[in-house]
N, C-alpha and C. Protein backbone atom coordinates (compact mmCIF):
# COMPACT_ATOMS: atom_id res chain seq x y z
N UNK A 1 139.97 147.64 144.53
CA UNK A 1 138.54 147.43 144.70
C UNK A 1 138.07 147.85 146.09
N UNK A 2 139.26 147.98 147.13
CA UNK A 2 138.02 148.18 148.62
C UNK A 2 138.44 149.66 148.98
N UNK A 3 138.60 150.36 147.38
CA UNK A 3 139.00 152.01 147.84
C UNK A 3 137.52 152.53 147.63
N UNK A 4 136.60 151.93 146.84
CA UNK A 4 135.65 152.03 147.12
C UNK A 4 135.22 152.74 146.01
N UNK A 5 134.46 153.81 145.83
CA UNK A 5 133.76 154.49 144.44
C UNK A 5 134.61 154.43 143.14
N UNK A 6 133.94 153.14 142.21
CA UNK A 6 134.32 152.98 141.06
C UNK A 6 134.27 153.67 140.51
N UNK A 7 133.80 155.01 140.08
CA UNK A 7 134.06 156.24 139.44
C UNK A 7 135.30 156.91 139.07
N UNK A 8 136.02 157.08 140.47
CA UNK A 8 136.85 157.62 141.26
C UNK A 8 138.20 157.22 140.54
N UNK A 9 138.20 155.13 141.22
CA UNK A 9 139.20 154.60 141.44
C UNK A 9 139.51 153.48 140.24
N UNK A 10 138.36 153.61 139.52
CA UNK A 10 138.83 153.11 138.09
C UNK A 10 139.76 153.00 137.29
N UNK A 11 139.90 154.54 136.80
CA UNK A 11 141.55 154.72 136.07
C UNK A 11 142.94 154.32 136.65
N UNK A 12 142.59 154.33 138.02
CA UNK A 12 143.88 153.71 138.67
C UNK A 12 143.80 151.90 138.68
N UNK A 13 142.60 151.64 138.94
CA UNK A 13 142.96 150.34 138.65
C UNK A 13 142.80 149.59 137.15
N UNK A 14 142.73 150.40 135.94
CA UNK A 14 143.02 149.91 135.02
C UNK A 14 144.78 150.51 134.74
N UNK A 15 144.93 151.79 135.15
CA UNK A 15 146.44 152.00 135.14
C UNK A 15 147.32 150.52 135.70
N UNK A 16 147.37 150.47 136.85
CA UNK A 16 147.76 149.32 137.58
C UNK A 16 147.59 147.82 137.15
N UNK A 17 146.13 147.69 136.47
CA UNK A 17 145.74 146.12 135.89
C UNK A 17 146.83 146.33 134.22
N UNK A 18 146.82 147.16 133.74
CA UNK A 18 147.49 147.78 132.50
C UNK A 18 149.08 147.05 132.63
N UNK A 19 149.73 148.02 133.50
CA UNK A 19 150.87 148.07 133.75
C UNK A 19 151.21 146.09 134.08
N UNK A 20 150.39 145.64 134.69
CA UNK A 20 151.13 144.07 135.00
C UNK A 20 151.16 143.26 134.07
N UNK A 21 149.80 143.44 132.93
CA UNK A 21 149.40 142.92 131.85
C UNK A 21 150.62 143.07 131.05
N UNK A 22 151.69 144.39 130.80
CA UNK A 22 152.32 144.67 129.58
C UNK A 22 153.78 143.49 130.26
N UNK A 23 153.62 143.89 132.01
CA UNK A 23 154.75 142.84 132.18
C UNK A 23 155.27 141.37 132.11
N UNK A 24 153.35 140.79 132.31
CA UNK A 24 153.19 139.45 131.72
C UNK A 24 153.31 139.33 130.61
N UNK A 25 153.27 139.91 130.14
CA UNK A 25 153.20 139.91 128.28
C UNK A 25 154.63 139.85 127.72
N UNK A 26 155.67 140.16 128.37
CA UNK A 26 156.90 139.99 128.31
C UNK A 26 157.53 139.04 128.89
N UNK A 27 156.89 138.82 130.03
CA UNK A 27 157.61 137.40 130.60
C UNK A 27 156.93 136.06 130.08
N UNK A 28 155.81 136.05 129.77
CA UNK A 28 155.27 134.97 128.76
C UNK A 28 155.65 134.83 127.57
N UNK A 29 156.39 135.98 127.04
CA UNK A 29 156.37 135.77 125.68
C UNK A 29 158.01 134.62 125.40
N UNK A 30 158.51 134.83 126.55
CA UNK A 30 159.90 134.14 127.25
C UNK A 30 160.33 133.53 128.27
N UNK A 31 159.21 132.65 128.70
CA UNK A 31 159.33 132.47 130.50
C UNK A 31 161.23 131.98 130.51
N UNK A 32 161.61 131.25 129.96
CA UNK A 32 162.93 130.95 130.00
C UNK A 32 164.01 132.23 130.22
N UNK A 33 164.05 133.05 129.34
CA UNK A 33 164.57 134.28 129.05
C UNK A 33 164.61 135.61 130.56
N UNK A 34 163.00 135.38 130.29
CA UNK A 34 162.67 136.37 131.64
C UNK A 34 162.06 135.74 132.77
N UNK A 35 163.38 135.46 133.08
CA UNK A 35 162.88 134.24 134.85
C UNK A 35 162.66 134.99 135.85
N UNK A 36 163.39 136.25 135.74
CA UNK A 36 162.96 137.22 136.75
C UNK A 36 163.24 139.22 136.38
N UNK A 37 162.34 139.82 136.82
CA UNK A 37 162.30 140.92 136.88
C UNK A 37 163.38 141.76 135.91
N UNK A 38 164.29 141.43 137.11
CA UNK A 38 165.76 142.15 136.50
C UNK A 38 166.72 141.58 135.23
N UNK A 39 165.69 140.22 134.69
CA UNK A 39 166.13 139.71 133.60
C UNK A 39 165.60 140.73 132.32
N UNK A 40 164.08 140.61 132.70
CA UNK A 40 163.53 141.53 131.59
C UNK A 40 163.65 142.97 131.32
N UNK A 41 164.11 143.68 132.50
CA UNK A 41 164.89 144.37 132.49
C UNK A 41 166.33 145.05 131.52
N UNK A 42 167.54 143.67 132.42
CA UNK A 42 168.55 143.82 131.40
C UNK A 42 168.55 143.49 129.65
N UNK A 43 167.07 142.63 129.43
CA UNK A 43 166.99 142.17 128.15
C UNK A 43 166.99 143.67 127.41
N UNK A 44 165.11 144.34 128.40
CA UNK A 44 165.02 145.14 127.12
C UNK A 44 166.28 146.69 127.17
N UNK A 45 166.99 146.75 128.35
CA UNK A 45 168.24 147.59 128.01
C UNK A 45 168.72 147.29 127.09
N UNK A 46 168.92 146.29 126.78
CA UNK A 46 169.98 145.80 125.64
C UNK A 46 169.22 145.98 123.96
N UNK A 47 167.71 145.81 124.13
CA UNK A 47 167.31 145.48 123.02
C UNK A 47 166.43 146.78 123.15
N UNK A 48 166.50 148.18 123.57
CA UNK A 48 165.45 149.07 123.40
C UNK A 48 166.69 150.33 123.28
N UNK A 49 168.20 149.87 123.40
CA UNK A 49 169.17 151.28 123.66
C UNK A 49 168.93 152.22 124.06
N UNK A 50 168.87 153.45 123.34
CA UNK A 50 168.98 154.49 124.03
C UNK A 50 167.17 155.27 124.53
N UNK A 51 166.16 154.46 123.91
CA UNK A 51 164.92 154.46 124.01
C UNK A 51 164.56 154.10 125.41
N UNK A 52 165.54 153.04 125.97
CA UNK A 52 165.22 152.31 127.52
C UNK A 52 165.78 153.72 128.59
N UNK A 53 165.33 153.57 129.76
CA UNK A 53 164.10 152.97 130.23
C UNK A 53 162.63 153.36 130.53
N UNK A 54 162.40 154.34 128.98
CA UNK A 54 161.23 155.00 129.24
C UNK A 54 159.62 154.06 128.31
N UNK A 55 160.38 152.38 128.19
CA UNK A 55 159.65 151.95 127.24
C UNK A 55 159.62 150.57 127.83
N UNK A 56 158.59 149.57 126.74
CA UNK A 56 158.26 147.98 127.70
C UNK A 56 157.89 147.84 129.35
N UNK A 57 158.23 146.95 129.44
CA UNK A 57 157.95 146.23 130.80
C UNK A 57 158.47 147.13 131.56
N UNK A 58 159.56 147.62 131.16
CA UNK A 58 160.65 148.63 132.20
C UNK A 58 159.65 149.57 132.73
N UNK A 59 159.41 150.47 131.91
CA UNK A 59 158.07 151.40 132.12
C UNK A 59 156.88 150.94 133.05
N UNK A 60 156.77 150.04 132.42
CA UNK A 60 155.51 149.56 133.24
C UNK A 60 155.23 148.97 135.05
N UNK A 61 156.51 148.48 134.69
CA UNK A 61 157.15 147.88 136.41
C UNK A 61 158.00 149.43 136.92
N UNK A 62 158.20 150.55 136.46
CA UNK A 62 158.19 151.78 137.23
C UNK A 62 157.15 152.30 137.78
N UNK A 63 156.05 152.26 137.15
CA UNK A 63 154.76 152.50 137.15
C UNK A 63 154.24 151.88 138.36
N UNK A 64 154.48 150.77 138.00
CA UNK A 64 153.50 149.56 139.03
C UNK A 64 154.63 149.57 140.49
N UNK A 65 155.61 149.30 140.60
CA UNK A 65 156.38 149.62 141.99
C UNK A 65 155.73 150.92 142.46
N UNK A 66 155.65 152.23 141.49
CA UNK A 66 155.28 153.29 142.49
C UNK A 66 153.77 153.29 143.45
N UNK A 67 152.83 152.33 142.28
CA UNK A 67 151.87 152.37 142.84
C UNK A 67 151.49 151.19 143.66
N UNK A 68 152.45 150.05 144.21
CA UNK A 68 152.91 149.39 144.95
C UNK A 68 152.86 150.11 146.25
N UNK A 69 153.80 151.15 146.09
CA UNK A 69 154.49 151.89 147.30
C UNK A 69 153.33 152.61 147.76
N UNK A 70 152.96 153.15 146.85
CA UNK A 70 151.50 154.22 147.72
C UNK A 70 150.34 153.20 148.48
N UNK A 71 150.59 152.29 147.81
CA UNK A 71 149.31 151.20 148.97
C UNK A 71 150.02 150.29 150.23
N UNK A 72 151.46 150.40 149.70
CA UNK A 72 151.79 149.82 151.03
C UNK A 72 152.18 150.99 152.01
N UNK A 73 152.37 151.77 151.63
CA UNK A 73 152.26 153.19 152.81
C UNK A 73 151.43 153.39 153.19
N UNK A 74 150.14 153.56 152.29
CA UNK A 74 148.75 153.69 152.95
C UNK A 74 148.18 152.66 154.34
N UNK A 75 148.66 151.39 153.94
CA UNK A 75 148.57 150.15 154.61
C UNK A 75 149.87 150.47 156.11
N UNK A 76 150.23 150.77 155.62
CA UNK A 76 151.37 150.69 157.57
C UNK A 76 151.50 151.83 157.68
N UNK A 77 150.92 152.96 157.03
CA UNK A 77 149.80 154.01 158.10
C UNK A 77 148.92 153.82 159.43
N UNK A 78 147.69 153.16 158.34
CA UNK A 78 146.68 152.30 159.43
C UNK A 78 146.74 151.97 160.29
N UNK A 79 147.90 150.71 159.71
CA UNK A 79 147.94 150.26 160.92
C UNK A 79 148.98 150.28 161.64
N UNK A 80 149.53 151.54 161.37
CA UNK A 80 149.91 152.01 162.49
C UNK A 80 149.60 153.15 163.32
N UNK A 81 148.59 153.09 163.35
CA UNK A 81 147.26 153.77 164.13
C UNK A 81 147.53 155.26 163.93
N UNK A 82 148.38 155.78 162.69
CA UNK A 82 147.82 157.30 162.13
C UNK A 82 146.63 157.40 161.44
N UNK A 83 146.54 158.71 162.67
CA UNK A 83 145.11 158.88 161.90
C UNK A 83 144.59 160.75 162.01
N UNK A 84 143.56 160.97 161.44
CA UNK A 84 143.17 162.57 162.21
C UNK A 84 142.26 162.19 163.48
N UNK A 85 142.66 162.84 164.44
CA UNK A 85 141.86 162.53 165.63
C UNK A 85 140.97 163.30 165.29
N UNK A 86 140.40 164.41 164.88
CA UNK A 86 139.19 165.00 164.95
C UNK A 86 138.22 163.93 164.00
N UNK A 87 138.56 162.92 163.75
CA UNK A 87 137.86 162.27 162.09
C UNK A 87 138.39 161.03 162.20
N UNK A 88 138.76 159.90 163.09
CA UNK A 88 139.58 159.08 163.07
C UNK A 88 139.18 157.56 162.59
N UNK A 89 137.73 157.80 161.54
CA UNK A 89 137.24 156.60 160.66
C UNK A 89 137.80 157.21 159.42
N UNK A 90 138.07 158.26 158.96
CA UNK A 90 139.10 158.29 157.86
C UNK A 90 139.95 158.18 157.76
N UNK A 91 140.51 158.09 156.47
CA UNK A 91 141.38 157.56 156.32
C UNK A 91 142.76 158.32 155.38
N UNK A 92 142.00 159.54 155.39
CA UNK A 92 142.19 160.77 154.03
C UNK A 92 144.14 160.95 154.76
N UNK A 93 144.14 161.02 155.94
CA UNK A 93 145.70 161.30 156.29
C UNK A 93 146.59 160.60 156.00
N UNK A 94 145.93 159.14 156.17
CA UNK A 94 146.92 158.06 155.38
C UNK A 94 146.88 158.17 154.16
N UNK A 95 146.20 158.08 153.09
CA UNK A 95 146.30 158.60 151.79
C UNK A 95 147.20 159.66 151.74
N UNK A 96 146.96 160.83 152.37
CA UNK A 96 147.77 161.93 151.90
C UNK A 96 149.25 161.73 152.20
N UNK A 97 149.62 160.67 153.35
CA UNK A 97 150.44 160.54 153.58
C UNK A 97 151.52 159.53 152.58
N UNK A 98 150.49 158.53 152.01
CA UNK A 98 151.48 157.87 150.87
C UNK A 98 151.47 158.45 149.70
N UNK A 99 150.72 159.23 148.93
CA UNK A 99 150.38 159.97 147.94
C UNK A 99 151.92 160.83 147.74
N UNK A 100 152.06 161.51 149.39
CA UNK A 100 153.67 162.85 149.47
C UNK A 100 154.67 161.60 149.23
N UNK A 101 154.83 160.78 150.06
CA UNK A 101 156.16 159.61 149.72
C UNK A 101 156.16 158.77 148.53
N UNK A 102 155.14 158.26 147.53
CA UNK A 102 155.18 157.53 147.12
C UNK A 102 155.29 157.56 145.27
N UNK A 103 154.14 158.96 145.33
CA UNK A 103 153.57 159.62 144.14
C UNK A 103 154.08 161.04 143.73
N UNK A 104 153.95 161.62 144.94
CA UNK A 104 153.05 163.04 144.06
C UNK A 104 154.05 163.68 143.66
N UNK A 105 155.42 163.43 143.75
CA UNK A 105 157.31 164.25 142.83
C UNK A 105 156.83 163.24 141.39
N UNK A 106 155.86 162.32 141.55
CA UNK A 106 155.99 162.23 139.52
C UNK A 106 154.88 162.60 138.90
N UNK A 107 153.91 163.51 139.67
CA UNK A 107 152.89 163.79 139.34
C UNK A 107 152.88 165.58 138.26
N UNK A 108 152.14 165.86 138.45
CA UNK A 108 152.20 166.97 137.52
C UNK A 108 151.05 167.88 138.61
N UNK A 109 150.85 169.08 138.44
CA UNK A 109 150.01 170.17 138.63
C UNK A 109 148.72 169.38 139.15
N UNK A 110 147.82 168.91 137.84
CA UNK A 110 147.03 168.81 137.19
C UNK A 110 146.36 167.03 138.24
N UNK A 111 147.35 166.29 137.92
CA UNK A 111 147.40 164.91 138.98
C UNK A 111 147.26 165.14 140.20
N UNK A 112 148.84 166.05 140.86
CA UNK A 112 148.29 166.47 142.20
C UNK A 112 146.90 167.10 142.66
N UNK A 113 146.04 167.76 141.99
CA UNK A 113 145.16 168.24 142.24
C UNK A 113 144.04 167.10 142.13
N UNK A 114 143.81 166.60 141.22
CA UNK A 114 143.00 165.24 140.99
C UNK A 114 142.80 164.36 141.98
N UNK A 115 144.29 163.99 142.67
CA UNK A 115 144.47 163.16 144.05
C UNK A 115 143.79 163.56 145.21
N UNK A 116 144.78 165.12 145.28
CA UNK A 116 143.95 165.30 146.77
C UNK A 116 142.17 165.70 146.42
N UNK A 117 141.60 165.75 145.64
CA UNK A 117 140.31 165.66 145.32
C UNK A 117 139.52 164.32 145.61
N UNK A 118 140.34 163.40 145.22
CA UNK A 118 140.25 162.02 145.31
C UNK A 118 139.90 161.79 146.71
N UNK A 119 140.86 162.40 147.56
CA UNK A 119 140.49 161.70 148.65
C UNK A 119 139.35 161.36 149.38
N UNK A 120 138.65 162.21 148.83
CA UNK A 120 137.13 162.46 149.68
C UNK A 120 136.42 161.32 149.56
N UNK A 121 136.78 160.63 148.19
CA UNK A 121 136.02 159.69 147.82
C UNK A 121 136.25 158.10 148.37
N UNK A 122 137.64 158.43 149.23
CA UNK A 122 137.85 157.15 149.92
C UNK A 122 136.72 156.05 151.40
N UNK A 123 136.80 155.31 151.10
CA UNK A 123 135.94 154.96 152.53
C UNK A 123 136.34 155.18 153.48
N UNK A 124 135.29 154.81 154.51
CA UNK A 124 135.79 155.04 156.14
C UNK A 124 136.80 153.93 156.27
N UNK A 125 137.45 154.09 157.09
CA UNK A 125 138.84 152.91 157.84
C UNK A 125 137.90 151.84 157.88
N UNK A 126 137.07 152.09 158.62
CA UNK A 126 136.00 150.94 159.17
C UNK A 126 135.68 149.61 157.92
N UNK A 127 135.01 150.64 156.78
CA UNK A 127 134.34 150.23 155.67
C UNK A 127 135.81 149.53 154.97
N UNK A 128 136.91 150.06 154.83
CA UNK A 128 138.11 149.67 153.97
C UNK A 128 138.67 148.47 154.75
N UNK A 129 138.92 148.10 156.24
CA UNK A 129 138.80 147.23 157.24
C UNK A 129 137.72 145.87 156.80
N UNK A 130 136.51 146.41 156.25
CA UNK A 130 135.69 144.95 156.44
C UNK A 130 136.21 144.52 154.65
N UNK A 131 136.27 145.14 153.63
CA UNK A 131 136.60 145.22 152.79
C UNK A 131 137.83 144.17 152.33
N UNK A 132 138.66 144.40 153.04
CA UNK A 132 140.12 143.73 153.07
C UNK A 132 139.67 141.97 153.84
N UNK A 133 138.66 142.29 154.65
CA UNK A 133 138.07 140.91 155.02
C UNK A 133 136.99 140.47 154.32
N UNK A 134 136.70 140.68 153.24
CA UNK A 134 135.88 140.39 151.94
C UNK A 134 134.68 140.23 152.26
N UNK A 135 134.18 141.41 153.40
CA UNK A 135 132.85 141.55 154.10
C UNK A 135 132.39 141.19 155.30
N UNK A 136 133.81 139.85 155.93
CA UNK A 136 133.20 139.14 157.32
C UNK A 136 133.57 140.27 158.33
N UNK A 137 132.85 140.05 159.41
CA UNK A 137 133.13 140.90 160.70
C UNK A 137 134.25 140.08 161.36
N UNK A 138 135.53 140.95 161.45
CA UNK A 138 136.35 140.34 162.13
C UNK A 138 136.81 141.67 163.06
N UNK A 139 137.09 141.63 163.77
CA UNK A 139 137.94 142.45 165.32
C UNK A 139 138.96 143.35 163.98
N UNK A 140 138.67 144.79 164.76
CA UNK A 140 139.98 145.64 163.68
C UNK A 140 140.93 145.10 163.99
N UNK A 141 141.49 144.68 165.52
CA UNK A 141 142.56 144.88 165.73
C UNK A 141 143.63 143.16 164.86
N UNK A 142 142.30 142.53 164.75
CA UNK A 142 142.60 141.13 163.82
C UNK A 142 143.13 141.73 162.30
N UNK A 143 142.76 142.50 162.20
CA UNK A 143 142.41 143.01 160.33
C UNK A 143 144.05 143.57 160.07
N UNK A 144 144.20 144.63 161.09
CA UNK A 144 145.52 145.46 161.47
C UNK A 144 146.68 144.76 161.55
N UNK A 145 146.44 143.46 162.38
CA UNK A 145 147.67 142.69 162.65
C UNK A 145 147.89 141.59 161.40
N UNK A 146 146.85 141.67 161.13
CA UNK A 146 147.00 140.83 159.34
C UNK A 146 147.46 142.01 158.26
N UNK A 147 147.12 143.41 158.38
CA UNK A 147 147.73 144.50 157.24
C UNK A 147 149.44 144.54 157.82
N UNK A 148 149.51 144.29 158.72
CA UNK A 148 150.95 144.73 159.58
C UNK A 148 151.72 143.29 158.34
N UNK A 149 151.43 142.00 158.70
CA UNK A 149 151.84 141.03 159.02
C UNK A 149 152.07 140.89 156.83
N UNK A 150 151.14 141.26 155.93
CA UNK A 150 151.47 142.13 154.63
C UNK A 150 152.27 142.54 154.46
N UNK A 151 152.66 143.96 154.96
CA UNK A 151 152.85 145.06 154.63
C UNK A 151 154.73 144.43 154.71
N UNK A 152 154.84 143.84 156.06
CA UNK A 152 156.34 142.99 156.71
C UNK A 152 156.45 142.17 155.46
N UNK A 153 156.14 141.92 154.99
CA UNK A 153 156.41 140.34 153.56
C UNK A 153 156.67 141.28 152.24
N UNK A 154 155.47 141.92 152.16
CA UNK A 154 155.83 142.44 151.20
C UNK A 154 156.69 144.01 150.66
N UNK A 155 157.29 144.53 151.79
CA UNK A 155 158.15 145.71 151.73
C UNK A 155 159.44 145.60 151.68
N UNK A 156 159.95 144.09 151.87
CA UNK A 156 161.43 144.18 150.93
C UNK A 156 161.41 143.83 149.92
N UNK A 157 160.39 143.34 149.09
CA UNK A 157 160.49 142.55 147.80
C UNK A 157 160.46 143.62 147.17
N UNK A 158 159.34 144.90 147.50
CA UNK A 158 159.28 146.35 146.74
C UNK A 158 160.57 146.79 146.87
N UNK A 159 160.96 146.52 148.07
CA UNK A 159 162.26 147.46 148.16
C UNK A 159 163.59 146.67 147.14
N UNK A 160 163.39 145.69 147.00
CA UNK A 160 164.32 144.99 146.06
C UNK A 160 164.27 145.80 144.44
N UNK A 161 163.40 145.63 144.61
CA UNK A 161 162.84 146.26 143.12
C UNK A 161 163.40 147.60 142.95
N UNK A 162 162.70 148.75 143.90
CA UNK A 162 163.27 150.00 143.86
C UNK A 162 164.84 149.83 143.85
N UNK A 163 165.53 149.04 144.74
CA UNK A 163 167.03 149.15 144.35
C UNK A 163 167.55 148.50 143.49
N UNK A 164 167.14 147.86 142.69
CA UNK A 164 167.30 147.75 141.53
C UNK A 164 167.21 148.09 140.30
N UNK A 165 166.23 149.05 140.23
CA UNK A 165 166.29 150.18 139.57
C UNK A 165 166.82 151.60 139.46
N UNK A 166 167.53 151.57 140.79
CA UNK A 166 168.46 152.56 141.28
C UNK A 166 170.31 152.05 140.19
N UNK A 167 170.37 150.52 141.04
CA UNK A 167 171.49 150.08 140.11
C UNK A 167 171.61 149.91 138.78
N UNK A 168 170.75 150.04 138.42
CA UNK A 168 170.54 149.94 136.81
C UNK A 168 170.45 151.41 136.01
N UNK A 169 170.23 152.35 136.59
CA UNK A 169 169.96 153.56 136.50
C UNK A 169 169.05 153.59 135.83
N UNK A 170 167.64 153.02 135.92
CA UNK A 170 166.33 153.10 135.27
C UNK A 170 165.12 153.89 135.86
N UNK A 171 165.23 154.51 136.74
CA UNK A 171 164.82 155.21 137.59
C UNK A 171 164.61 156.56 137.06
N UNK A 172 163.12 156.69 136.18
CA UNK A 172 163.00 158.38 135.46
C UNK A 172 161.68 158.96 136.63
N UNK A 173 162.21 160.69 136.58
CA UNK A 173 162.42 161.24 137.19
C UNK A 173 160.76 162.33 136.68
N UNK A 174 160.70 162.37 135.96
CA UNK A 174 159.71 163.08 135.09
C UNK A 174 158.31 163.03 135.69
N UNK A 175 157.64 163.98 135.19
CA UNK A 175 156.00 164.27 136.28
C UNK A 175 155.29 163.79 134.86
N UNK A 176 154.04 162.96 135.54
CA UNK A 176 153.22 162.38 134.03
C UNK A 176 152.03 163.30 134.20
């Protein structure tokens, strides 16, 4: 929501609202069963054979880690004060910069081009800054040390995930 033009950034956040929905939907349907991640996981290996892991929750939590990763790259970009100096209320370098690490080897032709199109449509740092503070005026450098203080909590839990899908060998490779 604070990427700003709902036009734009829609399909990604129903991609993303999509993808958690299919994973709740599996762990509710078993909270016992699927206590955690790598439970529902090894379930549906077992119960999807040679179909896994391009199907269920599996799929969907590939999906959703990648696009995990592109916002927490985007996020300790920021704030870590990359930026374009000729332009340095945008924010288009950090985007482009998690988009190359995060996304764009599963993207296709057609996606990549879509993205970097996309970018234009992002807000200023400034505007994405008050955004993340749900409109109050607070000091960037307050906003930054709260994206930092994020980004630290939540980048091994991603990273748990990604290596765990490494050990499992669920990790597809394919451009959508």
């Amino acid at each position: 929501d604070c990427l700003g033009t709902p036009i734009v950034y829609s399909p990604v956040k129903a991609d993303l609202a999509g993808n958690i929905k299919k994973i709740r939907a599996v762990y509710e349907s078993n909270p016992a069963k699927f206590k955690t991640l790598q439970n529902i996981l090894e379930v549906e290996k077992e119960m999807y054979g040679s179909a896994w892991p391009k199907t269920g929750a599996t799929l969907a939590l590939m999906w959703l880690k990648r696009g995990l990763k592109f916002m927490l790259v985007l996020l300790q970009s920021i704030s870590d004060g990359e930026r374009d100096e000729e332009h340095p209320n945008l924010i288009r370098v950090n985007a482009l910069k998690a988009y190359e690490i995060a996304l764009k080897k599963y993207h296709g032709w057609m996606l990549q081009k879509l993205f970097t199109g996309s970018v234009y449509a992002l807000p200023y740092k400034s505007d994405l800054l008050k955004a993340l503070e749900k409109g109050k005026e607070v000091k960037e450098e307050e906003t930054i040390e709260k994206i930092h203080q994020f980004v630290s909590r939540v980048a091994p839990i991603l990273d748990a995930i990604y290596e765990m899908y490494i050990k499992m060998n669920a990790e597809l490779n394919y451009k959508a």
